[in-house]
C-alpha atoms as a PDB file:
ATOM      1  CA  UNK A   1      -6.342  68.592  36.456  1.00  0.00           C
ATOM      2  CA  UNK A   2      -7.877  71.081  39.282  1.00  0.00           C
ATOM      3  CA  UNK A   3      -9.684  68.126  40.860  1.00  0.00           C
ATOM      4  CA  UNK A   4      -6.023  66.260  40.689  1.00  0.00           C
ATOM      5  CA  UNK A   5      -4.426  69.155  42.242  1.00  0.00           C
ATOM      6  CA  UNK A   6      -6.827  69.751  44.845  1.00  0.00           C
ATOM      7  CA  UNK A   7      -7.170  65.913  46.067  1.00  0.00           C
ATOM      8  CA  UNK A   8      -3.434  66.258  46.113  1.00  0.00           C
ATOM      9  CA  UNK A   9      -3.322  69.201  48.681  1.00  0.00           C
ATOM     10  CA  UNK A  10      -6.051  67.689  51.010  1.00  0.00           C
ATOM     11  CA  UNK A  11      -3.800  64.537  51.143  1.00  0.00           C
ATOM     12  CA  UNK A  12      -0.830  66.613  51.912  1.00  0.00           C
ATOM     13  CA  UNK A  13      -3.098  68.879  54.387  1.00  0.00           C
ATOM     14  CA  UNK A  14      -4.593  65.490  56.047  1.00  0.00           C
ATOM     15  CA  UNK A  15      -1.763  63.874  56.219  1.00  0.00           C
ATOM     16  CA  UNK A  16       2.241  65.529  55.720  1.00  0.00           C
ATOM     17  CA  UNK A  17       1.104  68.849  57.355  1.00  0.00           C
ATOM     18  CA  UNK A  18      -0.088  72.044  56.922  1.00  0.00           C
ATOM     19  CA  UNK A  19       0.431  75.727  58.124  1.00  0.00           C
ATOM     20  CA  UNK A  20      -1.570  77.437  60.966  1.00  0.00           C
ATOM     21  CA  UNK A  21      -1.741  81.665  61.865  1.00  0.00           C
ATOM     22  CA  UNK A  22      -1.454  82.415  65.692  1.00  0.00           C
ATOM     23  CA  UNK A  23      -4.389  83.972  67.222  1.00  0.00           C
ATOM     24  CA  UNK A  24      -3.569  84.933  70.551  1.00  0.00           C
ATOM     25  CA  UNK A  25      -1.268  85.305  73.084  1.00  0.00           C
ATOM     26  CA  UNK A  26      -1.501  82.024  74.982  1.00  0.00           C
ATOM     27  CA  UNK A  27       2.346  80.866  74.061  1.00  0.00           C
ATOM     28  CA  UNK A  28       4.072  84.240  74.884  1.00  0.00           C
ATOM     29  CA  UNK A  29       6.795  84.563  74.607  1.00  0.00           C
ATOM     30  CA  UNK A  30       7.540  81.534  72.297  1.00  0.00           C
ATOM     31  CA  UNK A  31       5.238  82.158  70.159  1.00  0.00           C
ATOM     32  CA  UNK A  32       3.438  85.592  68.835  1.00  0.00           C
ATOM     33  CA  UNK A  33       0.221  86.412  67.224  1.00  0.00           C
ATOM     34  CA  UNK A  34      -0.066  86.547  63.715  1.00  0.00           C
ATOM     35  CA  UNK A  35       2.890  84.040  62.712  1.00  0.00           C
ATOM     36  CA  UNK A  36       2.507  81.867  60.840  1.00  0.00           C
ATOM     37  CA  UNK A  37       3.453  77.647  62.262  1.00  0.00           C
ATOM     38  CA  UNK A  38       4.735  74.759  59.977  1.00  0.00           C
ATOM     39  CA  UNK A  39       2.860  71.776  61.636  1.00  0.00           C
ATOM     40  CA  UNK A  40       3.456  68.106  61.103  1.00  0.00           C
ATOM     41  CA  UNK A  41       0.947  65.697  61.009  1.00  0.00           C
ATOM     42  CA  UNK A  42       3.539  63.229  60.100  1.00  0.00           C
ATOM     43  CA  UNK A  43       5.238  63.344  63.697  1.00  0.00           C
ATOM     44  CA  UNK A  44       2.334  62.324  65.209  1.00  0.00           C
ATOM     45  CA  UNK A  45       3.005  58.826  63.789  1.00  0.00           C
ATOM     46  CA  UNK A  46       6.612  58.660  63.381  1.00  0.00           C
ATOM     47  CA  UNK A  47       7.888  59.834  66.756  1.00  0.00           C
ATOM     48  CA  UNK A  48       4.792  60.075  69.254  1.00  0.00           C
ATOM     49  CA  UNK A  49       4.318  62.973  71.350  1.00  0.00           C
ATOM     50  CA  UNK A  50       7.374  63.850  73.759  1.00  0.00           C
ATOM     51  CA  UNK A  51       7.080  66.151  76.550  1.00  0.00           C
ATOM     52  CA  UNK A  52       7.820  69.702  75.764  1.00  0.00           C
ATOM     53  CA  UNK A  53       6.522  69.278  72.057  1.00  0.00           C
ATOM     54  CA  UNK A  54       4.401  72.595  70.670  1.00  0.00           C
ATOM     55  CA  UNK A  55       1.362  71.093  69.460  1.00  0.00           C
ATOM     56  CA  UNK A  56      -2.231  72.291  67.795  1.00  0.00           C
ATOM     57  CA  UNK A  57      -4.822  70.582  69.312  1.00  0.00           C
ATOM     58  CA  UNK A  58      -8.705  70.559  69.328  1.00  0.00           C
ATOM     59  CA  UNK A  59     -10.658  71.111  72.791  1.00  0.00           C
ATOM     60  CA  UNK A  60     -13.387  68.646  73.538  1.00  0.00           C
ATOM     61  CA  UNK A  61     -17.061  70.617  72.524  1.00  0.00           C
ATOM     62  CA  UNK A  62     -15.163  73.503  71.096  1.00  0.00           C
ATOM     63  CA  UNK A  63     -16.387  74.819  67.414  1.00  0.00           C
ATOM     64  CA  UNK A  64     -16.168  78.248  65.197  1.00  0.00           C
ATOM     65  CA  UNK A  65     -19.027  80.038  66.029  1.00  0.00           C
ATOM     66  CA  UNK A  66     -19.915  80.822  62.786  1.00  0.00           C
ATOM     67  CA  UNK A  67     -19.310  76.734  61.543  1.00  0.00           C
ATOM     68  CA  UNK A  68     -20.510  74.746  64.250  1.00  0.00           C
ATOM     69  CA  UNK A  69     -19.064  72.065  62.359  1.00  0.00           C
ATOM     70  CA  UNK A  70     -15.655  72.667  62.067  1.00  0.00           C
ATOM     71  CA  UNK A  71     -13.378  72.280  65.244  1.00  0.00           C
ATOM     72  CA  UNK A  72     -11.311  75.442  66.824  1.00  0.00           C
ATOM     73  CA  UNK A  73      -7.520  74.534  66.780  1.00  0.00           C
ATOM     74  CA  UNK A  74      -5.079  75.824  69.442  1.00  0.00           C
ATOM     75  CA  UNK A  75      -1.442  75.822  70.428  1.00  0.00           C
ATOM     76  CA  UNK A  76       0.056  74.390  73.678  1.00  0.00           C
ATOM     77  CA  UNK A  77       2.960  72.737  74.680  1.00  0.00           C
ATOM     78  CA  UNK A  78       2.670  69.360  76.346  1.00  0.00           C
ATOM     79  CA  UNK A  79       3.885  68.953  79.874  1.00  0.00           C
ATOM     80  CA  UNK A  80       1.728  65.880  80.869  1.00  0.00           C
ATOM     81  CA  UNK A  81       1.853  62.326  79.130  1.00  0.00           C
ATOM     82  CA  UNK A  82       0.124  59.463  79.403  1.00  0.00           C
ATOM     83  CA  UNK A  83       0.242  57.578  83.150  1.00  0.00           C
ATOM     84  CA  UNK A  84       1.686  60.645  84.529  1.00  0.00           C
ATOM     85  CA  UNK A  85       0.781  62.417  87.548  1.00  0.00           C
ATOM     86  CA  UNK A  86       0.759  66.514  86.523  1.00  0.00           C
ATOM     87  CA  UNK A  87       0.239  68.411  89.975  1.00  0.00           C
ATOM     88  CA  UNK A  88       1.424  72.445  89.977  1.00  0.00           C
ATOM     89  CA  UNK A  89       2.812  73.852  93.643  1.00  0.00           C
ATOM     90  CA  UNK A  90       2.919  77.847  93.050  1.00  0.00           C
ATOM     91  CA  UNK A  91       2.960  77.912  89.747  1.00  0.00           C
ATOM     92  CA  UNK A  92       5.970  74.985  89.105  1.00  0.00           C
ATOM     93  CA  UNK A  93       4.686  72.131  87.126  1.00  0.00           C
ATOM     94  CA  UNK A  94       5.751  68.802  88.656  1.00  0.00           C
ATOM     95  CA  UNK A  95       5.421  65.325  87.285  1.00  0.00           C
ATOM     96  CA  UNK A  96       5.060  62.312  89.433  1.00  0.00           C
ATOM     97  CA  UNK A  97       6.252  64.161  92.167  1.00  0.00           C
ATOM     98  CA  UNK A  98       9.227  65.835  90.051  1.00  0.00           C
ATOM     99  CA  UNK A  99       9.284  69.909  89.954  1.00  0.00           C
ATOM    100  CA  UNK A 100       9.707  70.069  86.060  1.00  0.00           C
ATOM    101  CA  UNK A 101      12.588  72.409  84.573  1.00  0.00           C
ATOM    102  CA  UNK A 102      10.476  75.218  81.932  1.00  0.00           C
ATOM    103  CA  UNK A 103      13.288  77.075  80.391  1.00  0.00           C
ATOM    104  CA  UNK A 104      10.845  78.177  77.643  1.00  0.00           C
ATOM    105  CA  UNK A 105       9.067  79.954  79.776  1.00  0.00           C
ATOM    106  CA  UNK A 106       8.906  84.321  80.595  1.00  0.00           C
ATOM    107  CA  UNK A 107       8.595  85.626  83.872  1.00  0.00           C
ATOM    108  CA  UNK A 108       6.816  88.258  82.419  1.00  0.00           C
ATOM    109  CA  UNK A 109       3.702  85.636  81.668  1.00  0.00           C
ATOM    110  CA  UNK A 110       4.364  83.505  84.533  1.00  0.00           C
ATOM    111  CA  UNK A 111       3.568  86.180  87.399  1.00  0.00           C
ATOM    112  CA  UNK A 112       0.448  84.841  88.841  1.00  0.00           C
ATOM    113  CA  UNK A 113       1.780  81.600  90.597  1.00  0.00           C
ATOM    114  CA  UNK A 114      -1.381  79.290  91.429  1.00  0.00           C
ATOM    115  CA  UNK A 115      -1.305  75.562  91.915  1.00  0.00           C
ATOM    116  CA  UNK A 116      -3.552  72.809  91.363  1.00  0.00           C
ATOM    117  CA  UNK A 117      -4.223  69.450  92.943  1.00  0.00           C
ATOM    118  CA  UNK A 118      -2.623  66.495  91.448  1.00  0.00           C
ATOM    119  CA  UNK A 119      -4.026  64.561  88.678  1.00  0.00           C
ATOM    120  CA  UNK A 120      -3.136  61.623  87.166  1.00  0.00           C
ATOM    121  CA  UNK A 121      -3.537  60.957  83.651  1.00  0.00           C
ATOM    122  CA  UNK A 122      -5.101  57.827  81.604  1.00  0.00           C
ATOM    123  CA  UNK A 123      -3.790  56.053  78.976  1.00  0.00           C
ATOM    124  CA  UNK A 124      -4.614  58.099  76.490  1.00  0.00           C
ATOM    125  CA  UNK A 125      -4.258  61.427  78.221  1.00  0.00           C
ATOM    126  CA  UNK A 126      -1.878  64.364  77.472  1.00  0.00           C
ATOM    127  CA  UNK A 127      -1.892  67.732  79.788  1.00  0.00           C
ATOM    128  CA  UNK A 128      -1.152  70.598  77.889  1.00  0.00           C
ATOM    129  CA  UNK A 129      -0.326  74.363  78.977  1.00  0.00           C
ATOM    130  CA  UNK A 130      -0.100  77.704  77.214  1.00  0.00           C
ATOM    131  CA  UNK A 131       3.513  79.350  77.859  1.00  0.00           C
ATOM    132  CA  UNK A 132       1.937  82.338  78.871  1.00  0.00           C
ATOM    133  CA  UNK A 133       0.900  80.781  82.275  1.00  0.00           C
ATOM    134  CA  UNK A 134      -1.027  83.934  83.127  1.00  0.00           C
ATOM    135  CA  UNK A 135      -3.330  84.160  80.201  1.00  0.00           C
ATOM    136  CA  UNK A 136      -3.905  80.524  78.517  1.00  0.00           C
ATOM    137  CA  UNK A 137      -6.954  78.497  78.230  1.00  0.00           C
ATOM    138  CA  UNK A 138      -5.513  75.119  78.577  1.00  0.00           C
ATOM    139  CA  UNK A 139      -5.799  71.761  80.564  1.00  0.00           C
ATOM    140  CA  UNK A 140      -5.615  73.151  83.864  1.00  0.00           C
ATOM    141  CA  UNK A 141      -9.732  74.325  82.899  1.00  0.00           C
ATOM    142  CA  UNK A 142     -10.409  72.095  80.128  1.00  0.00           C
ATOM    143  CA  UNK A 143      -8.399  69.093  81.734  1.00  0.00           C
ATOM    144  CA  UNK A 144      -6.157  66.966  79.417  1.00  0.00           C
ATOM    145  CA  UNK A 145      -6.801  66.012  75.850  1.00  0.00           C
ATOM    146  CA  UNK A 146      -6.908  62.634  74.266  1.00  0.00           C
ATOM    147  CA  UNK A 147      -4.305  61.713  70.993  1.00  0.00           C
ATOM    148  CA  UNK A 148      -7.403  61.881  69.175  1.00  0.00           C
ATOM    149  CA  UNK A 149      -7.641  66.280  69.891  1.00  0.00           C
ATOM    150  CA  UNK A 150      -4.209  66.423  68.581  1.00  0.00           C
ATOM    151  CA  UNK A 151      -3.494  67.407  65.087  1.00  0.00           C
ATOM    152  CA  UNK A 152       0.396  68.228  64.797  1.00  0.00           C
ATOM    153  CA  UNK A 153       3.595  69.096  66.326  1.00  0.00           C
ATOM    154  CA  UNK A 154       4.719  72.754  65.434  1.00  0.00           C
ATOM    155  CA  UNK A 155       8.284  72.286  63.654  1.00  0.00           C
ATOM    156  CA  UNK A 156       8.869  75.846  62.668  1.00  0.00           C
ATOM    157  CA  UNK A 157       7.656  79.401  62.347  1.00  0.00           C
ATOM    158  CA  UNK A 158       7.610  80.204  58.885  1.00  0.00           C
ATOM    159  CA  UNK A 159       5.748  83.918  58.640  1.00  0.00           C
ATOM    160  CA  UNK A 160       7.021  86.542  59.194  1.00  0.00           C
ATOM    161  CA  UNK A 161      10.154  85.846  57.066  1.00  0.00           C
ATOM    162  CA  UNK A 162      12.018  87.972  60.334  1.00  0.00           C
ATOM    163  CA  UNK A 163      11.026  85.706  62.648  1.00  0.00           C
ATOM    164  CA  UNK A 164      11.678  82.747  61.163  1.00  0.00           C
ATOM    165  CA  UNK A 165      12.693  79.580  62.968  1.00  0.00           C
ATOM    166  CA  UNK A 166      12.994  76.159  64.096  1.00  0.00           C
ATOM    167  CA  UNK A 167      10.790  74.706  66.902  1.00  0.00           C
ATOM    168  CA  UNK A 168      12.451  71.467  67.594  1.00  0.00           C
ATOM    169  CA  UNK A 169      12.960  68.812  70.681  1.00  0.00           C
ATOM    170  CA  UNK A 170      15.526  69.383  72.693  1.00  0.00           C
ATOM    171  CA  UNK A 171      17.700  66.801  74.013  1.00  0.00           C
ATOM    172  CA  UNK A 172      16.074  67.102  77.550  1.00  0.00           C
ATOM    173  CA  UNK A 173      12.962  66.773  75.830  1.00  0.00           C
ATOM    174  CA  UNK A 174      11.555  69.899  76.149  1.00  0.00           C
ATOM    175  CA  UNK A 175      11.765  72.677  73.159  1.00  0.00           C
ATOM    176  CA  UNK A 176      14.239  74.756  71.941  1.00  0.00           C
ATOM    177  CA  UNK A 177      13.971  77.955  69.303  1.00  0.00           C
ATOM    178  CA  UNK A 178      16.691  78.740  67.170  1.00  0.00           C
ATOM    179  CA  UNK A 179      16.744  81.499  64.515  1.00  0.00           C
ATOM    180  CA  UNK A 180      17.362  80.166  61.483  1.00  0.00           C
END
């Protein structure tokens, strides 16, 4: 029966979803250390990655130090998708020429306002960015991450139960939190 039960909740963890802690402050002010994320695996598969989705990813070469064999996880928010060109002009993200509306984003983590070169992506290439602009490891060092790195769109922040809410796609495809 324990072997039963615990096949049962890898399946679910492989493949439904599973929930992640925050460590960091990459996603200010969306998202906070020490919450707790609902993440689904199954949107992956169902709906694709949109533009403005939270997501926990994997970076290329990146491991726990003390388990060189399991992969670090970490939470961005897509701006980039496949065949795009992602270029950043003083700190405003614009695709294929476009400047790119952020309303997720803080001025308060968005301060330092540096640009990079354009960059177009491949096939199988998604650029991802930390909402806390000024203090976020993401593709504009690592570069962008293949479908492969990406384990799950964040649906909701379930821990602590005061800041619980939805993270869902907003009509203009970018994300929108609501307090439950």
């Amino acid at each position: 029966m324990t072997l039963l039960l615990l096949l049962v909740v890898l399946a679910v963890r492989q493949y439904v979803g599973m929930p992640i802690r925050v460590k960091g402050n990459s996603m200010l002010s969306t998202l906070h250390s020490g919450e707790v994320l609902l993440v689904s695996r199954v949107a992956l598969h169902t709906r694709g990655i949109q533009r403005g989705d939270v997501v926990i990813c994997h970076y290329p070469g990146r491991y726990w130090d003390r388990w060189r064999l399991v992969r670090q996880s970490f939470v961005k928010r897509v701006v980039g998708l496949p065949g795009e060109t992602v270029e950043i002009i003083e700190g405003v993200v614009h695709i294929n020429g476009e400047p790119v509306e952020e309303p997720y984003l803080d001025e308060r983590h968005t301060r330092r306002r540096a640009s990079m070169p354009a960059r177009v992506l491949g096939d199988d290439e998604y650029f991802v960015l930390g909402d806390n602009r000024d203090s976020s490891n993401d593709s504009r060092r690592i570069g962008p991450i293949r479908s492969g790195d990406l384990v799950g769109v964040v649906t909701r922040v379930v821990w602590p139960l005061s800041a619980r809410r939805s993270i869902r796609p907003a009509e203009s495809g970018f994300m929108e939190n609501d307090a439950l």
